[in-house]
N, C-alpha and C. Protein backbone atom coordinates (compact mmCIF):
# COMPACT_ATOMS: atom_id res chain seq x y z
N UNK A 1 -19.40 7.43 -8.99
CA UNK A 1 -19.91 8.71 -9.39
C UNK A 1 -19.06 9.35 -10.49
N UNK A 2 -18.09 9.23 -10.62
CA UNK A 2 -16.88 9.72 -11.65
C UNK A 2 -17.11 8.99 -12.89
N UNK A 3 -17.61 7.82 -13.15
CA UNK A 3 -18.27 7.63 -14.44
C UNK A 3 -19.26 8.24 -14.97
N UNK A 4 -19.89 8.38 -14.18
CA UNK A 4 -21.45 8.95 -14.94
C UNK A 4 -21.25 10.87 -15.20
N UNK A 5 -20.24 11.12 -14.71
CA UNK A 5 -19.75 12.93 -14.88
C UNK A 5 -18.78 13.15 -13.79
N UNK A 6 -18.61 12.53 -12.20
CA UNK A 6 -18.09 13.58 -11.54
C UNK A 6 -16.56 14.00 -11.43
N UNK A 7 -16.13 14.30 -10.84
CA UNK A 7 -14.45 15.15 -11.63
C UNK A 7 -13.52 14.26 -10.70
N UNK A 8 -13.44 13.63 -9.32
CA UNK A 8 -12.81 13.07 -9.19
C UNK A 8 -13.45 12.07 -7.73
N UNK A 9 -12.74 11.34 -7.23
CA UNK A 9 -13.17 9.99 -6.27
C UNK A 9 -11.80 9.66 -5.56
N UNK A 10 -12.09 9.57 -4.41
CA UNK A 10 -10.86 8.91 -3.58
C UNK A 10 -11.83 8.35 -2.38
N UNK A 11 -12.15 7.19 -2.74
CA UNK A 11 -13.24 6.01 -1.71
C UNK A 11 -12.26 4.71 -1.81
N UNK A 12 -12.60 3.79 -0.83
CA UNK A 12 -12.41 2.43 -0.58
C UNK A 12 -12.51 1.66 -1.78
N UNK A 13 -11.54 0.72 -1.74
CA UNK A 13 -11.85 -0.19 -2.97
C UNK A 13 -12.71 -1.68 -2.75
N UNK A 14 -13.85 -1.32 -3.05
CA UNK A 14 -15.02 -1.70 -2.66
C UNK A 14 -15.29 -3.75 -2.93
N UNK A 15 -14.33 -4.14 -4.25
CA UNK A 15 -14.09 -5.51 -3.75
C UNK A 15 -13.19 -6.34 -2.64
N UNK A 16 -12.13 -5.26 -2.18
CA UNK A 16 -11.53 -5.74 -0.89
C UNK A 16 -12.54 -5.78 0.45
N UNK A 17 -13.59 -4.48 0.46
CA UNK A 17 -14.41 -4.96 1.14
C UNK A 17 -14.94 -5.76 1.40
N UNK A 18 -15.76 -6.44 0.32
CA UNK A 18 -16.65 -7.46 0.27
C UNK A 18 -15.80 -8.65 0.62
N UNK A 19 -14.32 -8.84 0.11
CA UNK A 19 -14.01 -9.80 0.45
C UNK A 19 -13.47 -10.06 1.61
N UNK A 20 -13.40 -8.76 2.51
CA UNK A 20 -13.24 -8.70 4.29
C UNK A 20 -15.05 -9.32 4.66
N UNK A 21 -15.75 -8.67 4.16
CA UNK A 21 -17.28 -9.04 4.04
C UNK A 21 -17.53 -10.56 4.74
N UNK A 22 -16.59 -11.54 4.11
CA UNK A 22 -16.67 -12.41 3.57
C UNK A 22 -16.29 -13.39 4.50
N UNK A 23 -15.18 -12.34 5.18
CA UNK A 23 -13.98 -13.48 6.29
C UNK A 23 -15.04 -13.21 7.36
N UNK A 24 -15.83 -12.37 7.76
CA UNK A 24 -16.56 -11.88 8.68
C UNK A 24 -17.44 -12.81 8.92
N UNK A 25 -18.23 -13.20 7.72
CA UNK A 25 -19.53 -14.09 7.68
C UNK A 25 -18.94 -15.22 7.78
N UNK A 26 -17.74 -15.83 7.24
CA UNK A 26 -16.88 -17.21 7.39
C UNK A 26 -16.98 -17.27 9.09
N UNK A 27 -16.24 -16.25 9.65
CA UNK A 27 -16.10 -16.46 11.15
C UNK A 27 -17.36 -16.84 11.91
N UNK A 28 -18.80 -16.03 11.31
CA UNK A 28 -19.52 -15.83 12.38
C UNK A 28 -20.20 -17.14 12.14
N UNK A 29 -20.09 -17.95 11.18
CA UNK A 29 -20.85 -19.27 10.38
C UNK A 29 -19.98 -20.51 11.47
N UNK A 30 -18.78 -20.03 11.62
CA UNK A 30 -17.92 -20.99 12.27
C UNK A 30 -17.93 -20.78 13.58
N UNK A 31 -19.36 -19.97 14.69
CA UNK A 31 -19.03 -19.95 15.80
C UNK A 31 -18.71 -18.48 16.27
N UNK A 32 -18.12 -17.96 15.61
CA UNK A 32 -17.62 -16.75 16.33
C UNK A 32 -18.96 -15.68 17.05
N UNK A 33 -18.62 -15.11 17.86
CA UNK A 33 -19.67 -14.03 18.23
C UNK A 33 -19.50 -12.95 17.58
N UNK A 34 -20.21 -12.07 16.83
CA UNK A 34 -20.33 -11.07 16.26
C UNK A 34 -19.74 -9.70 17.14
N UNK A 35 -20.13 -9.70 18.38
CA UNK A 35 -19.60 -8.85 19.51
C UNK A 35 -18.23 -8.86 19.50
N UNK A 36 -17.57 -10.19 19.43
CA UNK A 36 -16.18 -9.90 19.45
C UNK A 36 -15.35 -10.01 18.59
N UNK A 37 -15.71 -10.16 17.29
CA UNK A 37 -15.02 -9.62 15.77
C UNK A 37 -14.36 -8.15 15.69
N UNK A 38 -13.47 -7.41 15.73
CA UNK A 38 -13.10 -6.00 15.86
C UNK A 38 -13.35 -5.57 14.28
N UNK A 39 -13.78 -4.47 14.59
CA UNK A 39 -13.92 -3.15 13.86
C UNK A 39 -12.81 -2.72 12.84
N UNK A 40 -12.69 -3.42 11.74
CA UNK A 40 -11.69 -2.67 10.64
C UNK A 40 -12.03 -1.41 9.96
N UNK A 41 -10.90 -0.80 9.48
CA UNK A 41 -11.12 0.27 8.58
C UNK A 41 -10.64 -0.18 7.22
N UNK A 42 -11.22 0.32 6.06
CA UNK A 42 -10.60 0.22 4.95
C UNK A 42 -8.48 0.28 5.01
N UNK A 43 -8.03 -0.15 4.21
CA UNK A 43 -6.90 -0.47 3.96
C UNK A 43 -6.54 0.08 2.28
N UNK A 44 -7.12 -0.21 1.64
CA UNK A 44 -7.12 -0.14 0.04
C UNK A 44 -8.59 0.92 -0.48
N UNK A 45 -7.43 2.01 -0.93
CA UNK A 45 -8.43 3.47 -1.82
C UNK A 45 -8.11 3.26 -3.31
N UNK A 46 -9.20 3.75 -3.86
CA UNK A 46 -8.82 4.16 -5.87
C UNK A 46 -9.09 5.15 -5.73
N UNK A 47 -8.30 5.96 -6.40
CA UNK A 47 -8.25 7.68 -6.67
C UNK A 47 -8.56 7.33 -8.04
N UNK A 48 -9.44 8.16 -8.53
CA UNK A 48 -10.33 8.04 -10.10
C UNK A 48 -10.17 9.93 -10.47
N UNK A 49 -10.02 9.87 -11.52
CA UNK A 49 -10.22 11.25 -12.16
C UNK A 49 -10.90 11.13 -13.58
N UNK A 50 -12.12 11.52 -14.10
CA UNK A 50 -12.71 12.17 -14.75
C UNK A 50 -12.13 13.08 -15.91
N UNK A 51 -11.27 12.86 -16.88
CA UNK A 51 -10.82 13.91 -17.60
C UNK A 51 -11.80 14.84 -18.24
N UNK A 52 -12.66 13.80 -19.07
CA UNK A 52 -13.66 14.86 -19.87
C UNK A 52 -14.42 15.82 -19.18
N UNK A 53 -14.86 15.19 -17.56
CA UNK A 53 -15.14 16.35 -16.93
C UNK A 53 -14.47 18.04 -16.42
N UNK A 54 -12.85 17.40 -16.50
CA UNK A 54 -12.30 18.18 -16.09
C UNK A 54 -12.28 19.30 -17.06
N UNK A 55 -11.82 18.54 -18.52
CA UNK A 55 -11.86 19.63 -19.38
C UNK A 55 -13.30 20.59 -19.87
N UNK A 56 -14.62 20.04 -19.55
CA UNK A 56 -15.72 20.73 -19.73
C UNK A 56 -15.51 21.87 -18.80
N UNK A 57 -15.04 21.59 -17.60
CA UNK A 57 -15.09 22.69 -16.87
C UNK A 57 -13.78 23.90 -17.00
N UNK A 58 -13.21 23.19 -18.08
CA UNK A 58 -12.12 24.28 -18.16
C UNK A 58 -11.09 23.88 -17.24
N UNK A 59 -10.40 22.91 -16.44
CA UNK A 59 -9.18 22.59 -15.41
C UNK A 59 -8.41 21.62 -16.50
N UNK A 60 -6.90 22.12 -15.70
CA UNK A 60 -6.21 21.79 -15.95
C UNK A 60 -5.26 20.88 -15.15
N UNK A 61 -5.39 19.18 -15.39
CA UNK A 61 -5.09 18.40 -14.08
C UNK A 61 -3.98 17.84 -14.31
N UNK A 62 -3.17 18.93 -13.50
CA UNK A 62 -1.53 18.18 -13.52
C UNK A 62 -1.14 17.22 -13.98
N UNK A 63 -0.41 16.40 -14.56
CA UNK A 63 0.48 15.36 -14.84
C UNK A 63 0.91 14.50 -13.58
N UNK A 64 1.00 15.20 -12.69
CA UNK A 64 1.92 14.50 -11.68
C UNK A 64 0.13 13.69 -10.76
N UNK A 65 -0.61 14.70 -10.96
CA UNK A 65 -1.62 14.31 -10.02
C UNK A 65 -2.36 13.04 -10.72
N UNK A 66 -2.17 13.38 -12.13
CA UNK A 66 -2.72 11.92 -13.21
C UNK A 66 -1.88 10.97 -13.06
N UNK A 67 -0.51 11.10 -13.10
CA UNK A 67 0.10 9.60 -12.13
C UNK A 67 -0.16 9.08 -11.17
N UNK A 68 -0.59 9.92 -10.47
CA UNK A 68 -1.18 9.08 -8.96
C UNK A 68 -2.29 8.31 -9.02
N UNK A 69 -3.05 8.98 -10.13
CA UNK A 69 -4.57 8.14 -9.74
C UNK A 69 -4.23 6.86 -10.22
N UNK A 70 -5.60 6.05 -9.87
CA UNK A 70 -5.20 4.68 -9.88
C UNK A 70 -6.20 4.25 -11.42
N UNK A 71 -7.01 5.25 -11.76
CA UNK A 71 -7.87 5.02 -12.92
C UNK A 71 -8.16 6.58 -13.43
N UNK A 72 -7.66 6.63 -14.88
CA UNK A 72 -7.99 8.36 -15.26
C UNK A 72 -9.33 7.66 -16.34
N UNK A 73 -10.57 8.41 -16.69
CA UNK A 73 -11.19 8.35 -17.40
C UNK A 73 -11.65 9.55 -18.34
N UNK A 74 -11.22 8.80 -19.75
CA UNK A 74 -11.09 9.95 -20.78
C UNK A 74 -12.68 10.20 -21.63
């Protein structure tokens, strides 16, 4: 969403998913029961910031908070 305009994103990083995705369907291909595979949570986030959005709206986004992200888009 932060490409197309929005100002900032802190979601899952969505190819680690797929490639948990992946070990899941490996297991269940090899036998495993689906019932007893446990329940992960994400592990790996991208924090994204939006500059041009920021500045349309007039904000001013710290320095320190633009180091953190993991992708700024100008």
């Amino acid at each position: 969403m932060v490409q197309t305009g929005g100002l900032m994103s802190y979601a899952p990083h969505f190819p680690d998913l797929w490639r948990r995705a992946a070990d899941y369907v490996d297991k269940i291909l090899r036998g495993a029961k689906p019932s007893d595979l446990p329940v992960e949570q994400p592990t790996k986030f991208n924090f994204v910031i939006n500059l041009k959005t920021a500045k349309a709206m007039g904000l001013n986004i710290s320095p320190t908070l633009l180091a953190r992200a993991d992708e700024v888009i100008e």
